[in-house]
PDB file of N, CA and C in Angstrom:
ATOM      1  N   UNK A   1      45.751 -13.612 -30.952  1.00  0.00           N
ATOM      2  CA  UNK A   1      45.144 -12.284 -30.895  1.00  0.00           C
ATOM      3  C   UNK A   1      45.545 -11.605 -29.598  1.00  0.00           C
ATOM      4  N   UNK A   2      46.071 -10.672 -29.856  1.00  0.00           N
ATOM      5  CA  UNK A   2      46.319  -9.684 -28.575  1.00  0.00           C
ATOM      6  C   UNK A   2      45.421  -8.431 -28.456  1.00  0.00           C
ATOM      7  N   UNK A   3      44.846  -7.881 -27.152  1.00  0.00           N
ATOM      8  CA  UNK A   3      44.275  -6.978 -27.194  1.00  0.00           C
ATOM      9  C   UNK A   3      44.825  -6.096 -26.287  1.00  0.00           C
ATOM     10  N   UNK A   4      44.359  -4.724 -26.525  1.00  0.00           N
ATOM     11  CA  UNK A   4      44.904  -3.954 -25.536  1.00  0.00           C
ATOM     12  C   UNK A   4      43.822  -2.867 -25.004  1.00  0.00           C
ATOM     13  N   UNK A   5      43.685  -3.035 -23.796  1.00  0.00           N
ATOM     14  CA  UNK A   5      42.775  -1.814 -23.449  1.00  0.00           C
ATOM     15  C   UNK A   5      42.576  -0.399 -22.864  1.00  0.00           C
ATOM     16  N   UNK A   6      42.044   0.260 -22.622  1.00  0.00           N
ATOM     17  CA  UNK A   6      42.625   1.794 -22.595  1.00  0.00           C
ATOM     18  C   UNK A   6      41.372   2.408 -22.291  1.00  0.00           C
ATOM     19  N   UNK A   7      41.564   3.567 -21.233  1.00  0.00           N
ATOM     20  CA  UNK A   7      40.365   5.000 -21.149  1.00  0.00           C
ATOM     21  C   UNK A   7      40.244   4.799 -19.766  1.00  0.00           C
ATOM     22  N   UNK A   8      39.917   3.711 -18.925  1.00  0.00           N
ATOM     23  CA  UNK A   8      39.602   3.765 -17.691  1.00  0.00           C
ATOM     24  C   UNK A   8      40.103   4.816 -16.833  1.00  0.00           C
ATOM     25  N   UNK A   9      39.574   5.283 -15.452  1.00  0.00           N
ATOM     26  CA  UNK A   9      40.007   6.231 -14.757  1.00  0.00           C
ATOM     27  C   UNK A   9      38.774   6.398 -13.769  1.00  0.00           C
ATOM     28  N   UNK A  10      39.042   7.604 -12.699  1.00  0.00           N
ATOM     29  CA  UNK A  10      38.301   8.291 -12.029  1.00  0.00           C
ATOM     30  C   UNK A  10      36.902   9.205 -12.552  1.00  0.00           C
ATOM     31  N   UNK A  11      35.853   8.886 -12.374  1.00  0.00           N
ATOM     32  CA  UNK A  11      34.897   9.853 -12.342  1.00  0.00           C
ATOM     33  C   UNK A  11      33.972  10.070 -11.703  1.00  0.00           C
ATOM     34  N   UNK A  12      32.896  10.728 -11.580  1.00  0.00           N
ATOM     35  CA  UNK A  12      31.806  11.357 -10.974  1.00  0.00           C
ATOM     36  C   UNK A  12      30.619  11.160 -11.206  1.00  0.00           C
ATOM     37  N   UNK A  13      29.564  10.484 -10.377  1.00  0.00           N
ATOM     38  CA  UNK A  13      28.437  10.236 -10.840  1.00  0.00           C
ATOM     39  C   UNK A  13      27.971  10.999 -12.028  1.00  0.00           C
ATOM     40  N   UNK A  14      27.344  10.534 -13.117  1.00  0.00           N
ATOM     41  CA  UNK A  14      26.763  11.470 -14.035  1.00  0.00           C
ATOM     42  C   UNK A  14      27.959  11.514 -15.085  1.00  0.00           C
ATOM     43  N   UNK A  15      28.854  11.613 -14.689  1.00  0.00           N
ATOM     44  CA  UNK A  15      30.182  11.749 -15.836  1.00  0.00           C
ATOM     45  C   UNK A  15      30.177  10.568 -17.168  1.00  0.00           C
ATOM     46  N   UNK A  16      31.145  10.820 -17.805  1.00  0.00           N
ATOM     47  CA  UNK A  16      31.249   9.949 -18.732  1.00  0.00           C
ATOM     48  C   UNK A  16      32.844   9.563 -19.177  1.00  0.00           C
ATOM     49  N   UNK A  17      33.033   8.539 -19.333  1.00  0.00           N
ATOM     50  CA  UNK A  17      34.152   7.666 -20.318  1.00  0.00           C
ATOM     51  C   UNK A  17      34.133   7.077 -21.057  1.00  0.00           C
ATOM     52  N   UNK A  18      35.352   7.264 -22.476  1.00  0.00           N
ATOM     53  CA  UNK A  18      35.134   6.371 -23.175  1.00  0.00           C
ATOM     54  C   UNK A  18      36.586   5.045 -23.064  1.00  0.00           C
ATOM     55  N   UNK A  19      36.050   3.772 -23.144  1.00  0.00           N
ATOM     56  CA  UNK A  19      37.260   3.022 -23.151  1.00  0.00           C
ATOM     57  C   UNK A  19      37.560   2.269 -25.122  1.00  0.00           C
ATOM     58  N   UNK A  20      38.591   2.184 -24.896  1.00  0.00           N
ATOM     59  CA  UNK A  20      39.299   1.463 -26.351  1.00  0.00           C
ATOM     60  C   UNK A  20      39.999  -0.049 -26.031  1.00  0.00           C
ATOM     61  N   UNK A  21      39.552  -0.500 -26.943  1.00  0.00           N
ATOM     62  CA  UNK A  21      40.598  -2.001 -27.018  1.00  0.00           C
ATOM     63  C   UNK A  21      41.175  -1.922 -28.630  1.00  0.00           C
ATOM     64  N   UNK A  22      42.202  -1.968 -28.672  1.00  0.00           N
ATOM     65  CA  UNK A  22      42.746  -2.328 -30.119  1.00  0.00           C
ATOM     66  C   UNK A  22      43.112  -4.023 -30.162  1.00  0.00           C
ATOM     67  N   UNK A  23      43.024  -4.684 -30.998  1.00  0.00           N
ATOM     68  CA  UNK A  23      42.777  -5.786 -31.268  1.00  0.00           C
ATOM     69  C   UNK A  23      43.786  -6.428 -32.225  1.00  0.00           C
ATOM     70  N   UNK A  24      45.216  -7.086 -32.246  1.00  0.00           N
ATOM     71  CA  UNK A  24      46.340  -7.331 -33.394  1.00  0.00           C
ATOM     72  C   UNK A  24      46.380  -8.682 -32.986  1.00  0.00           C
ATOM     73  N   UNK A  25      47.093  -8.854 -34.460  1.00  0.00           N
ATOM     74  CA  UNK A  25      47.526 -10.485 -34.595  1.00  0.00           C
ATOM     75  C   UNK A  25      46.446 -11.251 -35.758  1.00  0.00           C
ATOM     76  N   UNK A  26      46.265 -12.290 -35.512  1.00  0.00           N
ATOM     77  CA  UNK A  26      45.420 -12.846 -36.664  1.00  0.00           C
ATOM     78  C   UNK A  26      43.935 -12.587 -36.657  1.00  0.00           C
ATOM     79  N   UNK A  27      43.535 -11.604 -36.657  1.00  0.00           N
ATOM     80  CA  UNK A  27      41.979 -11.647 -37.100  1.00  0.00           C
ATOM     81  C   UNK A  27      41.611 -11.868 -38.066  1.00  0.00           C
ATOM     82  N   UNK A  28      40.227 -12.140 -37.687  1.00  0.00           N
ATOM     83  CA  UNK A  28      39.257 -12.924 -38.780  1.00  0.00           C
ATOM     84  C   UNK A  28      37.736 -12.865 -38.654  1.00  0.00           C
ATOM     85  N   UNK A  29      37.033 -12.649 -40.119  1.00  0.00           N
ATOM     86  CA  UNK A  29      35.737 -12.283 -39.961  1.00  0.00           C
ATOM     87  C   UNK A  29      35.164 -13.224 -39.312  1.00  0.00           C
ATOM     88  N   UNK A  30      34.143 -13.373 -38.530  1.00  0.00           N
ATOM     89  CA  UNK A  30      33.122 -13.848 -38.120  1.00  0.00           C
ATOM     90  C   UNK A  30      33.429 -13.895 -36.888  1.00  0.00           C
ATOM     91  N   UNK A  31      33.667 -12.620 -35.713  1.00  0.00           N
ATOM     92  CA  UNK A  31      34.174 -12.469 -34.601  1.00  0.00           C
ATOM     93  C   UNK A  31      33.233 -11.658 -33.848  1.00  0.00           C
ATOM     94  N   UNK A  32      32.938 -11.964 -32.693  1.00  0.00           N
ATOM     95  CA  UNK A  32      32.329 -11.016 -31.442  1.00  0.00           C
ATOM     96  C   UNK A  32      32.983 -10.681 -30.659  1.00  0.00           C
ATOM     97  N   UNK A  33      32.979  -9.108 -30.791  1.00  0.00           N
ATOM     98  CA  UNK A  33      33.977  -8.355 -30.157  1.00  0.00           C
ATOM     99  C   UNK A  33      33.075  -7.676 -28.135  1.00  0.00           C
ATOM    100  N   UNK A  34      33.452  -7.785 -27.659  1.00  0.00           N
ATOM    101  CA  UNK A  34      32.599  -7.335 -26.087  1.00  0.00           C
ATOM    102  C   UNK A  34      33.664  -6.786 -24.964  1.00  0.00           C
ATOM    103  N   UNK A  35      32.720  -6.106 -24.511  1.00  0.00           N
ATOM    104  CA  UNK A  35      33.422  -5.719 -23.134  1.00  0.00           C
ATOM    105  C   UNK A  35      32.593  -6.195 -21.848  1.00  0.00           C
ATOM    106  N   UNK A  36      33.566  -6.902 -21.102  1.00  0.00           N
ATOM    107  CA  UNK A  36      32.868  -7.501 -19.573  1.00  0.00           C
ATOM    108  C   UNK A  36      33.674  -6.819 -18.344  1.00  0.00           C
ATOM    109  N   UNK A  37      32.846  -6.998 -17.413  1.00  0.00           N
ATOM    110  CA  UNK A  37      33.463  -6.315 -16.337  1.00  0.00           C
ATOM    111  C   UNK A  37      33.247  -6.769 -14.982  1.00  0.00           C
ATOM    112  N   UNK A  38      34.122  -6.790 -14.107  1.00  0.00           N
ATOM    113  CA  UNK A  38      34.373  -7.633 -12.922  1.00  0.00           C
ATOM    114  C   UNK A  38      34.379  -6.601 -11.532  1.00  0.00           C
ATOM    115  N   UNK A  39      33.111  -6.219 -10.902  1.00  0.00           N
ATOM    116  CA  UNK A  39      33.661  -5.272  -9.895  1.00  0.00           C
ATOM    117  C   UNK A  39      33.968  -6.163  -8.656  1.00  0.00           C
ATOM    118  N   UNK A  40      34.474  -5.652  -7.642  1.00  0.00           N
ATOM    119  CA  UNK A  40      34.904  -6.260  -6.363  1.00  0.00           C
ATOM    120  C   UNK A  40      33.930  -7.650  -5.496  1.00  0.00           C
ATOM    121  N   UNK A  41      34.164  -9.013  -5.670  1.00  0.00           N
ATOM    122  CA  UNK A  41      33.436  -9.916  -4.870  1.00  0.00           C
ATOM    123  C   UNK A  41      32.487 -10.070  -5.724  1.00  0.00           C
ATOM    124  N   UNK A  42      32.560  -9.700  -6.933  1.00  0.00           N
ATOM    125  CA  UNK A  42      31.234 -10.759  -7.964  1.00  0.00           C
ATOM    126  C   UNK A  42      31.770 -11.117  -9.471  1.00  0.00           C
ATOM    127  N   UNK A  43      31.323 -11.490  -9.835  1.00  0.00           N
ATOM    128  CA  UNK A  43      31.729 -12.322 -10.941  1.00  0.00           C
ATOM    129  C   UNK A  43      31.795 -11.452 -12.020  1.00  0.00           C
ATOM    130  N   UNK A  44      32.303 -11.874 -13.206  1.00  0.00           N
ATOM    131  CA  UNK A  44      32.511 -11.223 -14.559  1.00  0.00           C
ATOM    132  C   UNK A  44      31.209 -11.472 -15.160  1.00  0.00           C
ATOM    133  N   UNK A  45      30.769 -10.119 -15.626  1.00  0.00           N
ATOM    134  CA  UNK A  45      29.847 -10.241 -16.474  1.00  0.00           C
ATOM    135  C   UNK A  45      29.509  -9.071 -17.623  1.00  0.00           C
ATOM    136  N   UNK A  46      29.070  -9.876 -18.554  1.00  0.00           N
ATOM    137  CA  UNK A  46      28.804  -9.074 -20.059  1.00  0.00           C
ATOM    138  C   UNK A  46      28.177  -7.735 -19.919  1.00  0.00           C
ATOM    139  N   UNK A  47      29.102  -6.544 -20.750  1.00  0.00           N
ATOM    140  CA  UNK A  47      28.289  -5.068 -20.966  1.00  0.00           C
ATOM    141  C   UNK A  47      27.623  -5.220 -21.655  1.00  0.00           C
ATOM    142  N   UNK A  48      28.359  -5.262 -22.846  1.00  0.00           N
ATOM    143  CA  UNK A  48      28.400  -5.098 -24.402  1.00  0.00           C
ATOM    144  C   UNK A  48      28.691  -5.991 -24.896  1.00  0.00           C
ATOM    145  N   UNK A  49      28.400  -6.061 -26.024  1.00  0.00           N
ATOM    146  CA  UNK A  49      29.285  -7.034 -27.404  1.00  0.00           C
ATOM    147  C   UNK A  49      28.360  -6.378 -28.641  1.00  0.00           C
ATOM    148  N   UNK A  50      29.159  -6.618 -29.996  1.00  0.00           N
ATOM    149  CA  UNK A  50      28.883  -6.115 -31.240  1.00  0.00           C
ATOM    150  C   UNK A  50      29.535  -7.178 -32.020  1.00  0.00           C
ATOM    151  N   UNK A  51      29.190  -7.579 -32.633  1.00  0.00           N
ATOM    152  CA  UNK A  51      29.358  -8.645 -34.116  1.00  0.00           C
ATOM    153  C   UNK A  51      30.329  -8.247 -35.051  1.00  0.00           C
ATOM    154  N   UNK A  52      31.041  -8.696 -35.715  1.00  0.00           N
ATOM    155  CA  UNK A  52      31.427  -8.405 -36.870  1.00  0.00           C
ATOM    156  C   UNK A  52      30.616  -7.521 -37.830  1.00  0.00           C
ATOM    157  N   UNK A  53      29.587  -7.688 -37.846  1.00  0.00           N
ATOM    158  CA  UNK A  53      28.426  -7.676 -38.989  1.00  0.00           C
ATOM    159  C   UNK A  53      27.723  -6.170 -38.235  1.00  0.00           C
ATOM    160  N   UNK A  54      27.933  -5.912 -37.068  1.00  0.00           N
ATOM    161  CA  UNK A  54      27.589  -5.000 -36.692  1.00  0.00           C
ATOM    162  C   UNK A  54      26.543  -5.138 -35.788  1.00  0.00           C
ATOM    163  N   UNK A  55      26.431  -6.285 -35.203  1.00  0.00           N
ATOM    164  CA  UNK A  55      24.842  -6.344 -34.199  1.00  0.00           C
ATOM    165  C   UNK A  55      25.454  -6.060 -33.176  1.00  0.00           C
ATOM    166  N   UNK A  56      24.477  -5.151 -31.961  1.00  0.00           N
ATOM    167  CA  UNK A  56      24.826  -5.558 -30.829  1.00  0.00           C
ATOM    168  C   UNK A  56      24.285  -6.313 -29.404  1.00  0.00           C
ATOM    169  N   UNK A  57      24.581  -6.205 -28.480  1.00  0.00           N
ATOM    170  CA  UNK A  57      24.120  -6.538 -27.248  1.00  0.00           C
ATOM    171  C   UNK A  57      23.756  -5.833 -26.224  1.00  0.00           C
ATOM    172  N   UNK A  58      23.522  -5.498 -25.477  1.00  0.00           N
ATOM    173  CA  UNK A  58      23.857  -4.689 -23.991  1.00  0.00           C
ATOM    174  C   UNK A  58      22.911  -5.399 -22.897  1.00  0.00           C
ATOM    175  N   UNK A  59      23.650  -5.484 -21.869  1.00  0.00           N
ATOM    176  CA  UNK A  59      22.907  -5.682 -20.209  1.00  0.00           C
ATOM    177  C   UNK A  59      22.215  -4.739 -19.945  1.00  0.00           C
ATOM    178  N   UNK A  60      21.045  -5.070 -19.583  1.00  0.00           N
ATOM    179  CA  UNK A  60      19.967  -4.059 -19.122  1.00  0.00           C
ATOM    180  C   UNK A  60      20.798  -3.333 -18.277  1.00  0.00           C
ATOM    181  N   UNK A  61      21.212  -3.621 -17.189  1.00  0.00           N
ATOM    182  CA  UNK A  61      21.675  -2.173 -16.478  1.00  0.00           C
ATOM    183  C   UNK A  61      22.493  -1.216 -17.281  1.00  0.00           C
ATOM    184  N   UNK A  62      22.816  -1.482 -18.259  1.00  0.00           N
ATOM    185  CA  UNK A  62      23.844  -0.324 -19.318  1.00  0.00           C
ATOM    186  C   UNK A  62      22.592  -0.220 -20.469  1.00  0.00           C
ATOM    187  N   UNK A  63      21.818  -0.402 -20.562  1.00  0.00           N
ATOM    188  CA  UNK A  63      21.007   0.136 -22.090  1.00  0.00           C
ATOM    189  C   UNK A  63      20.807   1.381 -21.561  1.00  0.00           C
ATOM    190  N   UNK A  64      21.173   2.363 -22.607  1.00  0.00           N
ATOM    191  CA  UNK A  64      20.427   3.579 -22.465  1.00  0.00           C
ATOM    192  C   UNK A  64      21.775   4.464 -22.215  1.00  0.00           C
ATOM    193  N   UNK A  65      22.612   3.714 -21.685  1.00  0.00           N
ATOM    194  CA  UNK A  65      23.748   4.779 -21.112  1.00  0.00           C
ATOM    195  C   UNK A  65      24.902   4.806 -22.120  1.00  0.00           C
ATOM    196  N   UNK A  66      25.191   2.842 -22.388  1.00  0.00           N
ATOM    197  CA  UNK A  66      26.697   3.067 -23.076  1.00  0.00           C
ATOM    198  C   UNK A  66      26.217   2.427 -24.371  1.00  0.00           C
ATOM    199  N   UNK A  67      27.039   2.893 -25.091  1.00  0.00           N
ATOM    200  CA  UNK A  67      27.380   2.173 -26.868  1.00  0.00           C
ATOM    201  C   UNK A  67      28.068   1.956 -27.502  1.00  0.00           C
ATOM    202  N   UNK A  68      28.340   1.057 -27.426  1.00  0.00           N
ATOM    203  CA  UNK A  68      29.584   0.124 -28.524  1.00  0.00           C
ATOM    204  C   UNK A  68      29.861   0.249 -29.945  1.00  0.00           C
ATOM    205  N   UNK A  69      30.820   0.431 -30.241  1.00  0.00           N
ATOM    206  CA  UNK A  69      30.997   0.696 -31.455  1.00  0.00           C
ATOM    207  C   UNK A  69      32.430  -0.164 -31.740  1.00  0.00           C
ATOM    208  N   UNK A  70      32.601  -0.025 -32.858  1.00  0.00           N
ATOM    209  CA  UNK A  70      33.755  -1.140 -33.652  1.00  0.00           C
ATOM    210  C   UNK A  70      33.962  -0.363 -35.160  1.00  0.00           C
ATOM    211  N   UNK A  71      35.564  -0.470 -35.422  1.00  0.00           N
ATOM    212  CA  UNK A  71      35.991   0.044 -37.059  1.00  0.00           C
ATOM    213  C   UNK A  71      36.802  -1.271 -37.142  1.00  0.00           C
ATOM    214  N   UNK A  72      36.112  -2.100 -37.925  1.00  0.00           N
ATOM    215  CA  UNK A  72      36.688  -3.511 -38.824  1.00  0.00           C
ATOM    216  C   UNK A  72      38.190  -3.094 -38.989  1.00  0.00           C
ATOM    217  N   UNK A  73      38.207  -2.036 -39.967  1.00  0.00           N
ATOM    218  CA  UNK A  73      39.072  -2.427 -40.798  1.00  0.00           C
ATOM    219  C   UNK A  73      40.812  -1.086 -40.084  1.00  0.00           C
ATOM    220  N   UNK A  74      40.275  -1.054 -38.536  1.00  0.00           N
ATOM    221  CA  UNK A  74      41.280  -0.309 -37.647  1.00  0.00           C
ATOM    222  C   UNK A  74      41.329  -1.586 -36.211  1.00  0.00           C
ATOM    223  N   UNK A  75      40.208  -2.505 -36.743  1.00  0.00           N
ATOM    224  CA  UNK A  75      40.380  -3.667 -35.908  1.00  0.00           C
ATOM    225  C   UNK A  75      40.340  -3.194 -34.265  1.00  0.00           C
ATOM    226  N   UNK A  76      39.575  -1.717 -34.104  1.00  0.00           N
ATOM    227  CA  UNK A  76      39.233  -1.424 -32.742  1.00  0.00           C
ATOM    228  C   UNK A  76      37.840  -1.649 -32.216  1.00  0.00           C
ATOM    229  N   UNK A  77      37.660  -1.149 -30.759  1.00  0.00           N
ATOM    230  CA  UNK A  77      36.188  -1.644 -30.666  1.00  0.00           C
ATOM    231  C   UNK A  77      36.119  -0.038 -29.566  1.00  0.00           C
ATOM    232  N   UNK A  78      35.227  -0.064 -29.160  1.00  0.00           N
ATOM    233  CA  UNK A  78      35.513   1.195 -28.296  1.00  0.00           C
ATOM    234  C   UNK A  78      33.765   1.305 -27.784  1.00  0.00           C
ATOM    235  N   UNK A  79      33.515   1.510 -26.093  1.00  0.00           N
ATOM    236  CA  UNK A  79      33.012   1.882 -25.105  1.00  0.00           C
ATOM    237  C   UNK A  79      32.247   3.099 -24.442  1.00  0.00           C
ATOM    238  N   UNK A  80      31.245   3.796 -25.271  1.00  0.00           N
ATOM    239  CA  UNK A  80      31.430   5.236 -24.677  1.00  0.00           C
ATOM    240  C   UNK A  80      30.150   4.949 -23.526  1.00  0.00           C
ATOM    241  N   UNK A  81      30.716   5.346 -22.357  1.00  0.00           N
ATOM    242  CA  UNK A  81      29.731   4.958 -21.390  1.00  0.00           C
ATOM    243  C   UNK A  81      29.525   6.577 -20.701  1.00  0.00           C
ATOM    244  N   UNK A  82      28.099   7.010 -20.109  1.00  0.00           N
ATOM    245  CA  UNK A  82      27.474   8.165 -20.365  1.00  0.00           C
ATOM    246  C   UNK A  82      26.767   8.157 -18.853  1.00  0.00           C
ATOM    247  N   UNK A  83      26.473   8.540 -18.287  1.00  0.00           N
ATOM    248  CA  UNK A  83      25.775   8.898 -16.896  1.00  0.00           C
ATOM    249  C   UNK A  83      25.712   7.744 -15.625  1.00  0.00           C
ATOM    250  N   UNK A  84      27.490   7.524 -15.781  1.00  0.00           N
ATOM    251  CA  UNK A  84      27.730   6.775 -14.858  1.00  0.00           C
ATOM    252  C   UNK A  84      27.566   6.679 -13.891  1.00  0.00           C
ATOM    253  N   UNK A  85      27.145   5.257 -13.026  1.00  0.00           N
ATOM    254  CA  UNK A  85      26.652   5.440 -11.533  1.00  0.00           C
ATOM    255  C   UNK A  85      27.940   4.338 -10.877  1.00  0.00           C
ATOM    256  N   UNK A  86      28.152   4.877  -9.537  1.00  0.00           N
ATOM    257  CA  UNK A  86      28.790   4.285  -8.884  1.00  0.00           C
ATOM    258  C   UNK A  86      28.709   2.643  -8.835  1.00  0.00           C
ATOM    259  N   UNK A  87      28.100   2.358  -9.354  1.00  0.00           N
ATOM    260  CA  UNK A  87      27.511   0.582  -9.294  1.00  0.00           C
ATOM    261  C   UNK A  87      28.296   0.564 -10.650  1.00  0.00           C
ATOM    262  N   UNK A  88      28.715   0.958 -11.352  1.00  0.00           N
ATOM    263  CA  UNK A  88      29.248   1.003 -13.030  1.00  0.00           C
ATOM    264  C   UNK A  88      30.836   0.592 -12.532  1.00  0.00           C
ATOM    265  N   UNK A  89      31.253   0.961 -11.298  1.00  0.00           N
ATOM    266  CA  UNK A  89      32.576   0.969 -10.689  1.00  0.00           C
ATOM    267  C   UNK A  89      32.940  -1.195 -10.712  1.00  0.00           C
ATOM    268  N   UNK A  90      34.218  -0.744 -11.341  1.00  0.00           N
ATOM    269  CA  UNK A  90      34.225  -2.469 -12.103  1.00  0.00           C
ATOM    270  C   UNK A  90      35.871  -2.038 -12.508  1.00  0.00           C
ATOM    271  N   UNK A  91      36.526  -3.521 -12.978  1.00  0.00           N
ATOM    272  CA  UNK A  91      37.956  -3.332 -14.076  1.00  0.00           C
ATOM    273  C   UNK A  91      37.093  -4.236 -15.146  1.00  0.00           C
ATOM    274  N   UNK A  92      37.055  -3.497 -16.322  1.00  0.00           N
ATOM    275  CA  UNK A  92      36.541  -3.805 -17.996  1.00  0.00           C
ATOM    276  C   UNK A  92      37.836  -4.216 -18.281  1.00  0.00           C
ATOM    277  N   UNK A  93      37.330  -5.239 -18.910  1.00  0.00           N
ATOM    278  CA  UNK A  93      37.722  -5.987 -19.779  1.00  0.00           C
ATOM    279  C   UNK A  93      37.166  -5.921 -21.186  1.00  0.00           C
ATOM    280  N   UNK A  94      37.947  -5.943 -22.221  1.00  0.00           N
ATOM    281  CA  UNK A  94      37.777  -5.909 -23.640  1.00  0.00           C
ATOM    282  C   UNK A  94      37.942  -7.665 -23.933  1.00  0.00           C
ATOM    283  N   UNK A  95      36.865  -8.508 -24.854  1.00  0.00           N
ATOM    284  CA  UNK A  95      37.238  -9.525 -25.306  1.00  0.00           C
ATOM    285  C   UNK A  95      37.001  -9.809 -26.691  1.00  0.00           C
ATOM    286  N   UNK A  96      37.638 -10.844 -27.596  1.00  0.00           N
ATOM    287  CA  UNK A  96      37.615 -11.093 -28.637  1.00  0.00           C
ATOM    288  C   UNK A  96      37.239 -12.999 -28.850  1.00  0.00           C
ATOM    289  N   UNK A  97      35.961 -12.991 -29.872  1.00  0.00           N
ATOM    290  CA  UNK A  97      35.757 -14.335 -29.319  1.00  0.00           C
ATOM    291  C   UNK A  97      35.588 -14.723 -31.659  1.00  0.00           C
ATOM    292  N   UNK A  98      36.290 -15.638 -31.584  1.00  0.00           N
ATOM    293  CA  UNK A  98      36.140 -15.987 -32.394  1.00  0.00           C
ATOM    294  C   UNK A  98      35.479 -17.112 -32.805  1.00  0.00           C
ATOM    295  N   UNK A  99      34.046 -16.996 -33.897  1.00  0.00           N
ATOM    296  CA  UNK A  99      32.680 -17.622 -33.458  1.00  0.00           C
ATOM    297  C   UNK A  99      33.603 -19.290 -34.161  1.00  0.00           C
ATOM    298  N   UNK A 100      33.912 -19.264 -35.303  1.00  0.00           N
ATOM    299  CA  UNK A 100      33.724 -20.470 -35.812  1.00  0.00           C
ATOM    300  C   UNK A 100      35.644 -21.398 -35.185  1.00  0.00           C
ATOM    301  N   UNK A 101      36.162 -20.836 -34.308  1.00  0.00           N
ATOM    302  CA  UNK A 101      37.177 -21.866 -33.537  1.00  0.00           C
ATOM    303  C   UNK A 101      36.858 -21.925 -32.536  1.00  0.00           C
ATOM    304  N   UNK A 102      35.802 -21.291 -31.591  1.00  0.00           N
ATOM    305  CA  UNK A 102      35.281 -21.046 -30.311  1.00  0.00           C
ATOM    306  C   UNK A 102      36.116 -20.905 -29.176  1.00  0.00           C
ATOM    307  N   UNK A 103      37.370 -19.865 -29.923  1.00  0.00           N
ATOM    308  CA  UNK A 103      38.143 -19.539 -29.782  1.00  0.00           C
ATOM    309  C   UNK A 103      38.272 -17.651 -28.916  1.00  0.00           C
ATOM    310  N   UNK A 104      38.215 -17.996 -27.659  1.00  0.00           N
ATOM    311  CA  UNK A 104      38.147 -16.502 -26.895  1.00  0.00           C
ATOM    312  C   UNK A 104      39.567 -16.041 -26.217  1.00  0.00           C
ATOM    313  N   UNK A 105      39.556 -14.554 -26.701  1.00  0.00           N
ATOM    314  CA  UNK A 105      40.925 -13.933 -25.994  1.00  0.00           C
ATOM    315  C   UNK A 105      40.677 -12.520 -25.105  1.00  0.00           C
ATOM    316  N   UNK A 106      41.140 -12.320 -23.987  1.00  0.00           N
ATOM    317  CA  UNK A 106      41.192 -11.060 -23.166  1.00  0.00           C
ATOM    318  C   UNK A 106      42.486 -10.200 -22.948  1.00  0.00           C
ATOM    319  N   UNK A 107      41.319  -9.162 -23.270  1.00  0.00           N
ATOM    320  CA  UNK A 107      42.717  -7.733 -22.872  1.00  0.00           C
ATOM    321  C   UNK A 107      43.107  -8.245 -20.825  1.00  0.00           C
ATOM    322  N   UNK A 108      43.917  -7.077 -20.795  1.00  0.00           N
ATOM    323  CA  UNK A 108      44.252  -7.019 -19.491  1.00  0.00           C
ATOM    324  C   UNK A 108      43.590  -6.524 -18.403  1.00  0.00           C
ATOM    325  N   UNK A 109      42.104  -5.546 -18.852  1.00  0.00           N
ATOM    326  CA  UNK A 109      41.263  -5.265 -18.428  1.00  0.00           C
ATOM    327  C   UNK A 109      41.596  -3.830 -17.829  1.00  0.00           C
ATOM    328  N   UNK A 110      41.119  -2.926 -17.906  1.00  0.00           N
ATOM    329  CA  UNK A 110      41.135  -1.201 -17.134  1.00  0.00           C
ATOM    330  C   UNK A 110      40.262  -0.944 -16.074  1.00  0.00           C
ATOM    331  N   UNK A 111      40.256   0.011 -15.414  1.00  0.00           N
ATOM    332  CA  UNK A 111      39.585   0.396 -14.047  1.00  0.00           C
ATOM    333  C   UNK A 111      38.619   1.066 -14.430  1.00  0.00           C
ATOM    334  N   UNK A 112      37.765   0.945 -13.993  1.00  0.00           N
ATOM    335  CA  UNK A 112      36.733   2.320 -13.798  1.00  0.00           C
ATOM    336  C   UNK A 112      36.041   1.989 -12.519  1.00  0.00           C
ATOM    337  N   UNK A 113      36.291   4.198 -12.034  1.00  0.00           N
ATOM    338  CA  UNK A 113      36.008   4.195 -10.771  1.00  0.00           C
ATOM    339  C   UNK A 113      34.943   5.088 -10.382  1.00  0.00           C
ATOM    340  N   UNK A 114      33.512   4.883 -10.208  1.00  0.00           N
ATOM    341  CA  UNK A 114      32.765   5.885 -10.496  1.00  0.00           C
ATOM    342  C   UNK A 114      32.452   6.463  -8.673  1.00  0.00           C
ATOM    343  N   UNK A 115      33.104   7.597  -8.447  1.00  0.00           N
ATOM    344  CA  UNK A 115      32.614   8.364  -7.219  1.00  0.00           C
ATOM    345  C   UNK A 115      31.378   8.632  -6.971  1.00  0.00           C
ATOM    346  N   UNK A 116      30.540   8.758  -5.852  1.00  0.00           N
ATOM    347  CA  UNK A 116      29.146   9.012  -5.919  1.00  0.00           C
ATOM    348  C   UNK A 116      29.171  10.448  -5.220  1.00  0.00           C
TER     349      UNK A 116
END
């Protein structure tokens, strides 16, 4: 599975972005699709994720702001994140985890840079 990710950039407190991962190669139902993100001197950790089936997840510090969405059958997943705060400032990563080989793959990950 290869992924690819996309949208990151510059913005402004309060602003908004949306990011994309497109997702090729062998997919297969029963997959959790997520975006994690790594800002400077701390560890990677979970935004989002959405199910195959359509459930999702979110980290309290993102409820309310961003929402995940996914089209199965365009095999994308996509990020729209909404009244960004400088603490949101991270490189996202898009991942693909496939439940029943426990089998996980990562995009290359995009920037986001939120100005205060």
């Amino acid at each position: 599975v290869q992924l690819q990710a996309s949208g990151g950039g510059l913005v402004q407190a309060g602003g908004s972005l949306r990011l994309s991962c497109a997702a090729s190669g062998s997919i297969f139902k029963g997959n959790v699709m997520g975006w994690h993100r790594q800002a400077p001197g701390k560890q990677r950790e979970l935004v989002a994720s959405i199910g195959s089936g359509g459930n999702k997840n979110y980290a309290d510090s993102v409820k309310g702001r961003f929402t995940i969405s996914r089209d199965n059958a365009k095999n994308t997943m996509s990020l729209q994140m909404n009244s960004l705060k400088p603490e949101d400032t991270a490189v996202y990563y898009c991942r693909y985890f496939h439940v029943a080989s426990g089998r996980t793959y990562w995009g290359q990950g995009t920037l986001v840079t939120v100005s205060s």
